[in-house]
PDB file of N, CA and C in Angstrom:
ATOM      1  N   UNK A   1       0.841  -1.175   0.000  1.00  0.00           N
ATOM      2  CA  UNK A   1       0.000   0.000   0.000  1.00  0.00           C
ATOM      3  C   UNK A   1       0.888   1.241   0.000  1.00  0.00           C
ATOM      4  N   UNK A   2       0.785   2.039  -1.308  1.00  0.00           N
ATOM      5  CA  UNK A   2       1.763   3.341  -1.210  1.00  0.00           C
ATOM      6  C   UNK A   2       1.119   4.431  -0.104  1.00  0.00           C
ATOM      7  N   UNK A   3       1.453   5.655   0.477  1.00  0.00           N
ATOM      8  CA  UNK A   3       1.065   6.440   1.160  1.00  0.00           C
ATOM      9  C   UNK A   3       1.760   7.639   0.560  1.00  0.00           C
ATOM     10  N   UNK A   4       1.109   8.747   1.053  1.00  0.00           N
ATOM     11  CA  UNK A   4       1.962   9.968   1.003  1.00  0.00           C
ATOM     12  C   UNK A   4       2.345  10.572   2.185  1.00  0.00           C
ATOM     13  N   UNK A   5       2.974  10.905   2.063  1.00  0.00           N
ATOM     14  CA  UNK A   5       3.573  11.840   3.648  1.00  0.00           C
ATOM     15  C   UNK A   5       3.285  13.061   3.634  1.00  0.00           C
ATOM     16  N   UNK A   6       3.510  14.055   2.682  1.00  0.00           N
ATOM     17  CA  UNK A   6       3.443  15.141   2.283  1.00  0.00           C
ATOM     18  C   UNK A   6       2.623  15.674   0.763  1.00  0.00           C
ATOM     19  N   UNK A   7       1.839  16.415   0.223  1.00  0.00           N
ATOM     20  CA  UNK A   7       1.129  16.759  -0.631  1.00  0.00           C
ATOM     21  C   UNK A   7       1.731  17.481  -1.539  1.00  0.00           C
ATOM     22  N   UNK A   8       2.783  17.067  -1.715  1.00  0.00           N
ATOM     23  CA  UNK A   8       3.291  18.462  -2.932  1.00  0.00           C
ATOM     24  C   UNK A   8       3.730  18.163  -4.564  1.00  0.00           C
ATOM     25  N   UNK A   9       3.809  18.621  -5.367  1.00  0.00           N
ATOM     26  CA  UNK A   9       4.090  18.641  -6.458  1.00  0.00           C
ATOM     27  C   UNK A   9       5.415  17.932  -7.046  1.00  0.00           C
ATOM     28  N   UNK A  10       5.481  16.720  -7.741  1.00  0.00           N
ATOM     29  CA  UNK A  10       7.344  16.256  -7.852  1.00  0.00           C
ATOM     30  C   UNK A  10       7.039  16.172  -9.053  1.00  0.00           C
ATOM     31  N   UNK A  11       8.409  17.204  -9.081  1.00  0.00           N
ATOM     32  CA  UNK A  11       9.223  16.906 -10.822  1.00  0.00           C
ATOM     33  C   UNK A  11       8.777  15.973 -11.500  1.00  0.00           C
ATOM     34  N   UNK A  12       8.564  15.159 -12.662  1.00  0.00           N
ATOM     35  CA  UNK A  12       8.635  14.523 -13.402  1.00  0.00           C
ATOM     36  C   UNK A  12      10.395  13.487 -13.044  1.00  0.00           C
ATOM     37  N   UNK A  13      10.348  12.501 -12.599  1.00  0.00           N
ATOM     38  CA  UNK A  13      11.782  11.903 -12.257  1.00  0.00           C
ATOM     39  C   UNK A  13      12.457  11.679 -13.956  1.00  0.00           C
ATOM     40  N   UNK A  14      13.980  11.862 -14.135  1.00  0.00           N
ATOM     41  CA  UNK A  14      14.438  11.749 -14.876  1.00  0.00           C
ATOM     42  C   UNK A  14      14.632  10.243 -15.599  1.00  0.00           C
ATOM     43  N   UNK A  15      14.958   9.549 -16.878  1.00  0.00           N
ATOM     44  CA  UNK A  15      15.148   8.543 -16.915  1.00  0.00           C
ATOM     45  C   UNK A  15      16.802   8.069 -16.370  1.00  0.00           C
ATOM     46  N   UNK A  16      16.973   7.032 -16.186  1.00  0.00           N
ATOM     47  CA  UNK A  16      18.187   6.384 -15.689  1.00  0.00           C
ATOM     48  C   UNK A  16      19.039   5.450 -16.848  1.00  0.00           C
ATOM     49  N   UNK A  17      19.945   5.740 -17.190  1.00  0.00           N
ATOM     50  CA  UNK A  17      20.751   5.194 -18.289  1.00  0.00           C
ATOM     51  C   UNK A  17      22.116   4.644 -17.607  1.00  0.00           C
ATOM     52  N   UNK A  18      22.216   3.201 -17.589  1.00  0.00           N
ATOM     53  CA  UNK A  18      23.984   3.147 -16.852  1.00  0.00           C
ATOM     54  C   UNK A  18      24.729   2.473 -17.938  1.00  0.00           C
ATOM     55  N   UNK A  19      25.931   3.337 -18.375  1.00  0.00           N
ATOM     56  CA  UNK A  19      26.463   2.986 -19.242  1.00  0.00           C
ATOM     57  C   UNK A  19      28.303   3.353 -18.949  1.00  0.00           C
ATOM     58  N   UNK A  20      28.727   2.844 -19.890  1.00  0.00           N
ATOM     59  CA  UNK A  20      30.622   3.664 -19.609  1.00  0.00           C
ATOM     60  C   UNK A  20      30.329   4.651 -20.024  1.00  0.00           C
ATOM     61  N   UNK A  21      31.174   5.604 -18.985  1.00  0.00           N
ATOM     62  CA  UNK A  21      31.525   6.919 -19.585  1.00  0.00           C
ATOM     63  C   UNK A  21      32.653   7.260 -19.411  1.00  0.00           C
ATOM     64  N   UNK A  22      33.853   6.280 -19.425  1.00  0.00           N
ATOM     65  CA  UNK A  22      35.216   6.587 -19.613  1.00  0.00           C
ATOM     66  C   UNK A  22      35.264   7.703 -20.665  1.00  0.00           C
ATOM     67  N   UNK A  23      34.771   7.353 -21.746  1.00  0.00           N
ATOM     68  CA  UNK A  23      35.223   8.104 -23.082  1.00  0.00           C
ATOM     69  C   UNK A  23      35.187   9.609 -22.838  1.00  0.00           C
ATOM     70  N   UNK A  24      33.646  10.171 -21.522  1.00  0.00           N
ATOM     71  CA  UNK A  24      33.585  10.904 -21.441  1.00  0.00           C
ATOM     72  C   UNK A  24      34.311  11.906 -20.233  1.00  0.00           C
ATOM     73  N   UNK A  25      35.187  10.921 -19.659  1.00  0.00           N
ATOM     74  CA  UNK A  25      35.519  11.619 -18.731  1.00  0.00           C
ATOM     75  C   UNK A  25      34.952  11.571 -17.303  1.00  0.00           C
ATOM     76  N   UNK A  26      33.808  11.030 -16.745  1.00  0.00           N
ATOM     77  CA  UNK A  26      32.900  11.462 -16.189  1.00  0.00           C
ATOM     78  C   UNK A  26      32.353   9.904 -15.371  1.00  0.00           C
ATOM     79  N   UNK A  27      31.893  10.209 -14.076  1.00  0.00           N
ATOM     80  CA  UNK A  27      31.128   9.007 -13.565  1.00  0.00           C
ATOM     81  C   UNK A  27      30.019   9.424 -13.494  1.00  0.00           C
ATOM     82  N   UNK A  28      29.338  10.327 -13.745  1.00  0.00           N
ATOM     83  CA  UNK A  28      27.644  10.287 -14.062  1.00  0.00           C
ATOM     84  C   UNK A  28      27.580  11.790 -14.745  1.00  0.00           C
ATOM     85  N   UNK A  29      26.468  12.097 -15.029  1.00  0.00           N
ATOM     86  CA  UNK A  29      25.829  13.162 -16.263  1.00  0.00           C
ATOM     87  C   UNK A  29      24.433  13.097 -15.807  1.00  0.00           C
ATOM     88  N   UNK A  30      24.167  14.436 -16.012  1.00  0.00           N
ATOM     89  CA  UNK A  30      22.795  14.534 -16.049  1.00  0.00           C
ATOM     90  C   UNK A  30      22.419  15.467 -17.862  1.00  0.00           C
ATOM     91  N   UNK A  31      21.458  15.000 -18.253  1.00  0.00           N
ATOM     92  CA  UNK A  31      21.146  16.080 -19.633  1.00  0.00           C
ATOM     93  C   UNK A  31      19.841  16.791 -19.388  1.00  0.00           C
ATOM     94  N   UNK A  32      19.813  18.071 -19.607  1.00  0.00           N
ATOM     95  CA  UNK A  32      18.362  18.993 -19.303  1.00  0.00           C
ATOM     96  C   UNK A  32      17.047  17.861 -19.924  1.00  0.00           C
ATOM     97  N   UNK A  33      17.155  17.262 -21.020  1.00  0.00           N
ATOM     98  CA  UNK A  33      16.425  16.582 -21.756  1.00  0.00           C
ATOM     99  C   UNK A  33      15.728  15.394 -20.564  1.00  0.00           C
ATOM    100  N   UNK A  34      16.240  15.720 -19.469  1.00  0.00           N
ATOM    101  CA  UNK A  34      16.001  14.595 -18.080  1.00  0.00           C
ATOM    102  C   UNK A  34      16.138  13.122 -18.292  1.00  0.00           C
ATOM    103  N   UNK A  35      17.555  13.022 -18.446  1.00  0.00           N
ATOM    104  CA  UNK A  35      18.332  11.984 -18.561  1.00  0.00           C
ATOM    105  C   UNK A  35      19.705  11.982 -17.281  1.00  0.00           C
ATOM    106  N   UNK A  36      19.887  10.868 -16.780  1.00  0.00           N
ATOM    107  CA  UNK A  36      20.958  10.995 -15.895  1.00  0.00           C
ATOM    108  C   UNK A  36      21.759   9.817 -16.160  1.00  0.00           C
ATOM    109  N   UNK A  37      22.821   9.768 -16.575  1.00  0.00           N
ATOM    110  CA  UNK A  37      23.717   8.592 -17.418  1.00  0.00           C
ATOM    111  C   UNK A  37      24.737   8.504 -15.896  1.00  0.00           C
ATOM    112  N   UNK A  38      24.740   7.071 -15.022  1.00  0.00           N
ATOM    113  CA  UNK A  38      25.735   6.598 -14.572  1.00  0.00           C
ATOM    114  C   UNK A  38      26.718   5.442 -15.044  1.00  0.00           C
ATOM    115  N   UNK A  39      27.911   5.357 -14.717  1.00  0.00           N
ATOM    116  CA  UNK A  39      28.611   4.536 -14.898  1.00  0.00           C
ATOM    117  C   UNK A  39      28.453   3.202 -13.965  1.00  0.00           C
ATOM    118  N   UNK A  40      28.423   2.311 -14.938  1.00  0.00           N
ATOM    119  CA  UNK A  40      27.967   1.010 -14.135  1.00  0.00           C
ATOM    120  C   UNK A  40      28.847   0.076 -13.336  1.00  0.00           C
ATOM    121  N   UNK A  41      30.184   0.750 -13.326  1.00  0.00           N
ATOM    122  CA  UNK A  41      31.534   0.193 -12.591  1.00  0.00           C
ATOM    123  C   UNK A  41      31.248   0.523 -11.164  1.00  0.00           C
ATOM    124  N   UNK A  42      30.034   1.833 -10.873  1.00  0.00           N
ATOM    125  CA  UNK A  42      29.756   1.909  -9.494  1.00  0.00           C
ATOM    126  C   UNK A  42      28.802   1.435  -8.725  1.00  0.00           C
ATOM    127  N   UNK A  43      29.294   0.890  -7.630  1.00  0.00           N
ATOM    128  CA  UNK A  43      28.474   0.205  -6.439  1.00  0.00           C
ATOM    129  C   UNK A  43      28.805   0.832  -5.109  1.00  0.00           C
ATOM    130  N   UNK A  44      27.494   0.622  -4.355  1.00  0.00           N
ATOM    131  CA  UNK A  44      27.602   1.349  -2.937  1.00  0.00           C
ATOM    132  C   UNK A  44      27.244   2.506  -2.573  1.00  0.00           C
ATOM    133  N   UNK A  45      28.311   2.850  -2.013  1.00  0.00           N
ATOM    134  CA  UNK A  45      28.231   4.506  -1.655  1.00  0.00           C
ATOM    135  C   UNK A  45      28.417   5.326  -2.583  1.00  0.00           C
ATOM    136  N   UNK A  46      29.005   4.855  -3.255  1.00  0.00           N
ATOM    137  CA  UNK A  46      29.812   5.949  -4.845  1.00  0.00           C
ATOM    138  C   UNK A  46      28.430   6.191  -5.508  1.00  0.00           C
ATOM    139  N   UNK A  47      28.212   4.806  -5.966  1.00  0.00           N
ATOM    140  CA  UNK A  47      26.590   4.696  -6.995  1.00  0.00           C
ATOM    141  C   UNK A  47      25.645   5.576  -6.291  1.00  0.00           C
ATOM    142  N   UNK A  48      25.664   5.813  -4.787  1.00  0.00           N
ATOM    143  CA  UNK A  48      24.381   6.294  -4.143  1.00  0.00           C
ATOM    144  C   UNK A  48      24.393   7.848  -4.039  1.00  0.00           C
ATOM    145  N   UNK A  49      25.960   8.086  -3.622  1.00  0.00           N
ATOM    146  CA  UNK A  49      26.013   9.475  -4.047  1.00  0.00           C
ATOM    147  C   UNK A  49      26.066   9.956  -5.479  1.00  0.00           C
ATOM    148  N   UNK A  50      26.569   9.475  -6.869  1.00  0.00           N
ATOM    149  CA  UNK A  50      26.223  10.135  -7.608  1.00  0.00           C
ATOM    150  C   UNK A  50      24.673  10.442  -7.800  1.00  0.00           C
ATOM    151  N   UNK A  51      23.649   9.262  -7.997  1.00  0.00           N
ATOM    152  CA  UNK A  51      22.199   9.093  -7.779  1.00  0.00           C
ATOM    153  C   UNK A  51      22.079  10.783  -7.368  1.00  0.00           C
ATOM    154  N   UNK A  52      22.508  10.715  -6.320  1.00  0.00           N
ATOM    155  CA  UNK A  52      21.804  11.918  -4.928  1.00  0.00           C
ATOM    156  C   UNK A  52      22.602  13.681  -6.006  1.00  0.00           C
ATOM    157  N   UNK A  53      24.045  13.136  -6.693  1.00  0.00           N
ATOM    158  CA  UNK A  53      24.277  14.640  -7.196  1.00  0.00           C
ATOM    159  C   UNK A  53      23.495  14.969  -8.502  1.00  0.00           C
ATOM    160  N   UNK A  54      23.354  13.492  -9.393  1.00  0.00           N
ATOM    161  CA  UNK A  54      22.929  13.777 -10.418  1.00  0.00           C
ATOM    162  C   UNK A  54      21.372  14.369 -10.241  1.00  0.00           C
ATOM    163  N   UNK A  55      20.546  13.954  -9.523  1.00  0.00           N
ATOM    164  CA  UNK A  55      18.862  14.435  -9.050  1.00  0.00           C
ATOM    165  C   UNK A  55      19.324  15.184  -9.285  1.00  0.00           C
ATOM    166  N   UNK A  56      20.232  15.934  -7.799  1.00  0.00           N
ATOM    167  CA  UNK A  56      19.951  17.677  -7.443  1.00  0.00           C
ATOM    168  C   UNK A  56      20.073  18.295  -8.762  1.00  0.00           C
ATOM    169  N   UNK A  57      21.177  18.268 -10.025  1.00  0.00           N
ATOM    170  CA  UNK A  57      21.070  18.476 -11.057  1.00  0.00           C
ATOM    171  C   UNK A  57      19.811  18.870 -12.040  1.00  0.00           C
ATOM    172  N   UNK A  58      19.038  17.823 -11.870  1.00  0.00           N
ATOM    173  CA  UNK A  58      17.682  17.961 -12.240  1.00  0.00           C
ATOM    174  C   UNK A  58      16.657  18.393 -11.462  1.00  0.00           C
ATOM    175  N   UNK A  59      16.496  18.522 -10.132  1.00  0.00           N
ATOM    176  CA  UNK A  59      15.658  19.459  -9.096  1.00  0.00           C
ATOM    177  C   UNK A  59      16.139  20.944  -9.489  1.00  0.00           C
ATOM    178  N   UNK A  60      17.638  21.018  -9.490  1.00  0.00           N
ATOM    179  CA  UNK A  60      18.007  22.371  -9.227  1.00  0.00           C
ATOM    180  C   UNK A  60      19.282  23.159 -10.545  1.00  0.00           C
ATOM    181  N   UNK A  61      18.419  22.862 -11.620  1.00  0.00           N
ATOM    182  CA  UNK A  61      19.265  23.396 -12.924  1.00  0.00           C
ATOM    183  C   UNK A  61      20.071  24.728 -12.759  1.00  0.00           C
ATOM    184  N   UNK A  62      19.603  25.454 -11.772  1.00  0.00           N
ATOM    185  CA  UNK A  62      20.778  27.056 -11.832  1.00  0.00           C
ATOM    186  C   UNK A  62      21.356  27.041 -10.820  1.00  0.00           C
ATOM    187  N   UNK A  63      21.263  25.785 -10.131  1.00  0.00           N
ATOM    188  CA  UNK A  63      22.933  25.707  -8.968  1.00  0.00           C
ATOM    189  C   UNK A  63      24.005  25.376 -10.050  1.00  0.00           C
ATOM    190  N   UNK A  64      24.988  26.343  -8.828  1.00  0.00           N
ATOM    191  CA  UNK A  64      26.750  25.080  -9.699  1.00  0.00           C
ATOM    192  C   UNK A  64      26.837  24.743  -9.411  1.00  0.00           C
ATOM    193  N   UNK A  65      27.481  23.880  -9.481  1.00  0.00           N
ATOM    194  CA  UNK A  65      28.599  22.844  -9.628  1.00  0.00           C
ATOM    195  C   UNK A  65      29.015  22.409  -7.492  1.00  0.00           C
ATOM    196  N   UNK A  66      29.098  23.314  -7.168  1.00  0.00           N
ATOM    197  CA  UNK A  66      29.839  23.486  -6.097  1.00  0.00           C
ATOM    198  C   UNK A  66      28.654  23.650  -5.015  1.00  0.00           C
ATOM    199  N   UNK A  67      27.343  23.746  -5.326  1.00  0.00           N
ATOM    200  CA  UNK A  67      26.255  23.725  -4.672  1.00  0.00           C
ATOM    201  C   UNK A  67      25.448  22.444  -5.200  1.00  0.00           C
ATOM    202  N   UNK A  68      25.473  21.825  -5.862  1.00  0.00           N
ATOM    203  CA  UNK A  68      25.481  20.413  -6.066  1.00  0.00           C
ATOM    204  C   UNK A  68      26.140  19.478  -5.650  1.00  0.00           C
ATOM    205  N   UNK A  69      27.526  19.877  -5.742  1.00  0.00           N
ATOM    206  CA  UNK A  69      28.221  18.677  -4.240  1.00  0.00           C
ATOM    207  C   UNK A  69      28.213  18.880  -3.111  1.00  0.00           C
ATOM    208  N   UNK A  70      27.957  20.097  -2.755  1.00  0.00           N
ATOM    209  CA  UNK A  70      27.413  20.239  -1.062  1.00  0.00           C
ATOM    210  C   UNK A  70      26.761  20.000  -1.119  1.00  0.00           C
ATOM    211  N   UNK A  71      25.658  19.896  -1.323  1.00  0.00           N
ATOM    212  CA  UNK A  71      24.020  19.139  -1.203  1.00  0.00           C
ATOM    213  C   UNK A  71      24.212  17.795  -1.391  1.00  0.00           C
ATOM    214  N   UNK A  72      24.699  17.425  -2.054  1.00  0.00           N
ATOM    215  CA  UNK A  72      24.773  16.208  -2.717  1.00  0.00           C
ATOM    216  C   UNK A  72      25.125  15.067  -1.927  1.00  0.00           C
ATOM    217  N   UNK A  73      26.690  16.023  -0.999  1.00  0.00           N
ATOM    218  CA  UNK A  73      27.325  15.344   0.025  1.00  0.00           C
ATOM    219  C   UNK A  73      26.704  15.390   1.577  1.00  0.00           C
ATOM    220  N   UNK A  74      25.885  16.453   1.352  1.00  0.00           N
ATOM    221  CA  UNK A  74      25.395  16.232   2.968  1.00  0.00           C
ATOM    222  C   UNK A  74      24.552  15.551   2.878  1.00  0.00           C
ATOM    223  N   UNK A  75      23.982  15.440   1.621  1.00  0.00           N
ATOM    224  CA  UNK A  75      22.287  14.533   1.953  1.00  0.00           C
ATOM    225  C   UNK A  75      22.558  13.049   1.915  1.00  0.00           C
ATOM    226  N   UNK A  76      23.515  13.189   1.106  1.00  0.00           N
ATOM    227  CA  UNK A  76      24.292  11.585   0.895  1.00  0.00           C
ATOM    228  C   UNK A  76      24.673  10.958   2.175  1.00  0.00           C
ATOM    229  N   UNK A  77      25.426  11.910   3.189  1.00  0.00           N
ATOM    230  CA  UNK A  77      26.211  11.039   4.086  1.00  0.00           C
ATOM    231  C   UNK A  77      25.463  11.084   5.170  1.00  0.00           C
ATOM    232  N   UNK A  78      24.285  11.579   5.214  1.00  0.00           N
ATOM    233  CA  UNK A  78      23.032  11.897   6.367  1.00  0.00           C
ATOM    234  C   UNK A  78      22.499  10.663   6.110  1.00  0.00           C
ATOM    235  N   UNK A  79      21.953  10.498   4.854  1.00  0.00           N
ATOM    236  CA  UNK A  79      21.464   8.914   4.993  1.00  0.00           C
ATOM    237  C   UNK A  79      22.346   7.817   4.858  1.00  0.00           C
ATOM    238  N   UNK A  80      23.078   8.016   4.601  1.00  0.00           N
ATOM    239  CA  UNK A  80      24.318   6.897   4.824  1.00  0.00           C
ATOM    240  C   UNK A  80      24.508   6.721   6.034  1.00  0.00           C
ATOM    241  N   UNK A  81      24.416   7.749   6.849  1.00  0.00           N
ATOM    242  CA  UNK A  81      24.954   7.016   8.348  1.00  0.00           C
ATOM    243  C   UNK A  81      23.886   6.606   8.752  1.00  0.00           C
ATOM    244  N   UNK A  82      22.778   6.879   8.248  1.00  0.00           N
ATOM    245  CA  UNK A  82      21.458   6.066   8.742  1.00  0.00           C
ATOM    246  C   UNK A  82      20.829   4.989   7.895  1.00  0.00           C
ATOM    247  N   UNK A  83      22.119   4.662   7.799  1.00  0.00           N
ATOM    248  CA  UNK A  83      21.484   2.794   7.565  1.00  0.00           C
ATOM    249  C   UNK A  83      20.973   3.124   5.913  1.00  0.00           C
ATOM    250  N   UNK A  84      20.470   3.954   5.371  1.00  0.00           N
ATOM    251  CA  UNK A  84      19.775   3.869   3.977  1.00  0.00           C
ATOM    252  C   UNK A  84      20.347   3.111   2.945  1.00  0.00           C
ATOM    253  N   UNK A  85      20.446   1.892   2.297  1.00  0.00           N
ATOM    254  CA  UNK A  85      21.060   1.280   1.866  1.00  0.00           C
ATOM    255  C   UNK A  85      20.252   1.105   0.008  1.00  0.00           C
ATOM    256  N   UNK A  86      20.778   0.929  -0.626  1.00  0.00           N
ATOM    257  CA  UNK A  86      19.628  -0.040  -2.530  1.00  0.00           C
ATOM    258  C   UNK A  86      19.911  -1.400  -1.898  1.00  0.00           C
ATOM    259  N   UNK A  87      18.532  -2.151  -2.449  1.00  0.00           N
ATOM    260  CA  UNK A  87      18.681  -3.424  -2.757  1.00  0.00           C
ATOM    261  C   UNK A  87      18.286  -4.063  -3.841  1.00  0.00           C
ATOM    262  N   UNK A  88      19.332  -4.280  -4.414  1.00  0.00           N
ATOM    263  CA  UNK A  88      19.390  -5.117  -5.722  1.00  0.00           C
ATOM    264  C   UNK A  88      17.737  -5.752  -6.583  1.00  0.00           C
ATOM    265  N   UNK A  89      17.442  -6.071  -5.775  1.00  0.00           N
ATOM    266  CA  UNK A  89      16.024  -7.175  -6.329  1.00  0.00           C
ATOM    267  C   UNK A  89      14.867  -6.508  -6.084  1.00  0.00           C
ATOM    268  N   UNK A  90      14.967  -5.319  -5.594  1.00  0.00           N
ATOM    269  CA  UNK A  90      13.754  -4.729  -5.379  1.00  0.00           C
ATOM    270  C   UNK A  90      12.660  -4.297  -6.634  1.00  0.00           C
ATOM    271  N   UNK A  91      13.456  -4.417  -7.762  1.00  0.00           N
ATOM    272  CA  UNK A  91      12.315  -3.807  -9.141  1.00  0.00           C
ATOM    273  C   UNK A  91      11.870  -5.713  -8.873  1.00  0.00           C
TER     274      UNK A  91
END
């Protein structure tokens, strides 16, 4: 049974693409087109924080760079120390 907690309006979620992006330089991307391309070499914490920088990306298109990894990193390691974990088999 889903619930809501709160009543408010969410973004449209971006699609999820995991692919190499050696070529590009890069362990994840987000594209305005609401696409977020990770690299699939990551697991864990790495995979969970990009997840968490690439969103803010797409929540928050006129931050930089540098207000995307502060966010990114506090929200990341807030639920990280609280146990928040992916599990594999859940789709």
């Amino acid at each position: 049974m889903e619930y809501e907690v709160f009543k408010y309006p969410v973004k449209k979620h971006p699609k999820v693409i995991r692919r190499k992006l050696g070529r590009h330089n890069a362990f994840a991307q987000y594209h305005s087109e609401g696409i977020i391309e990770i690299d699939p070499k990551f697991k864990g914490k790495k995979e969970f924080f990009l997840y968490i920088h690439e969103y803010l990306h797409h929540l928050n298109p006129s931050w930089s760079e540098d207000e995307v990894i502060q966010y990114s990193e506090s929200i990341g390691d807030f639920l990280w120390k609280n146990q928040y974990r992916k599990i594999d088999n859940e789709e």
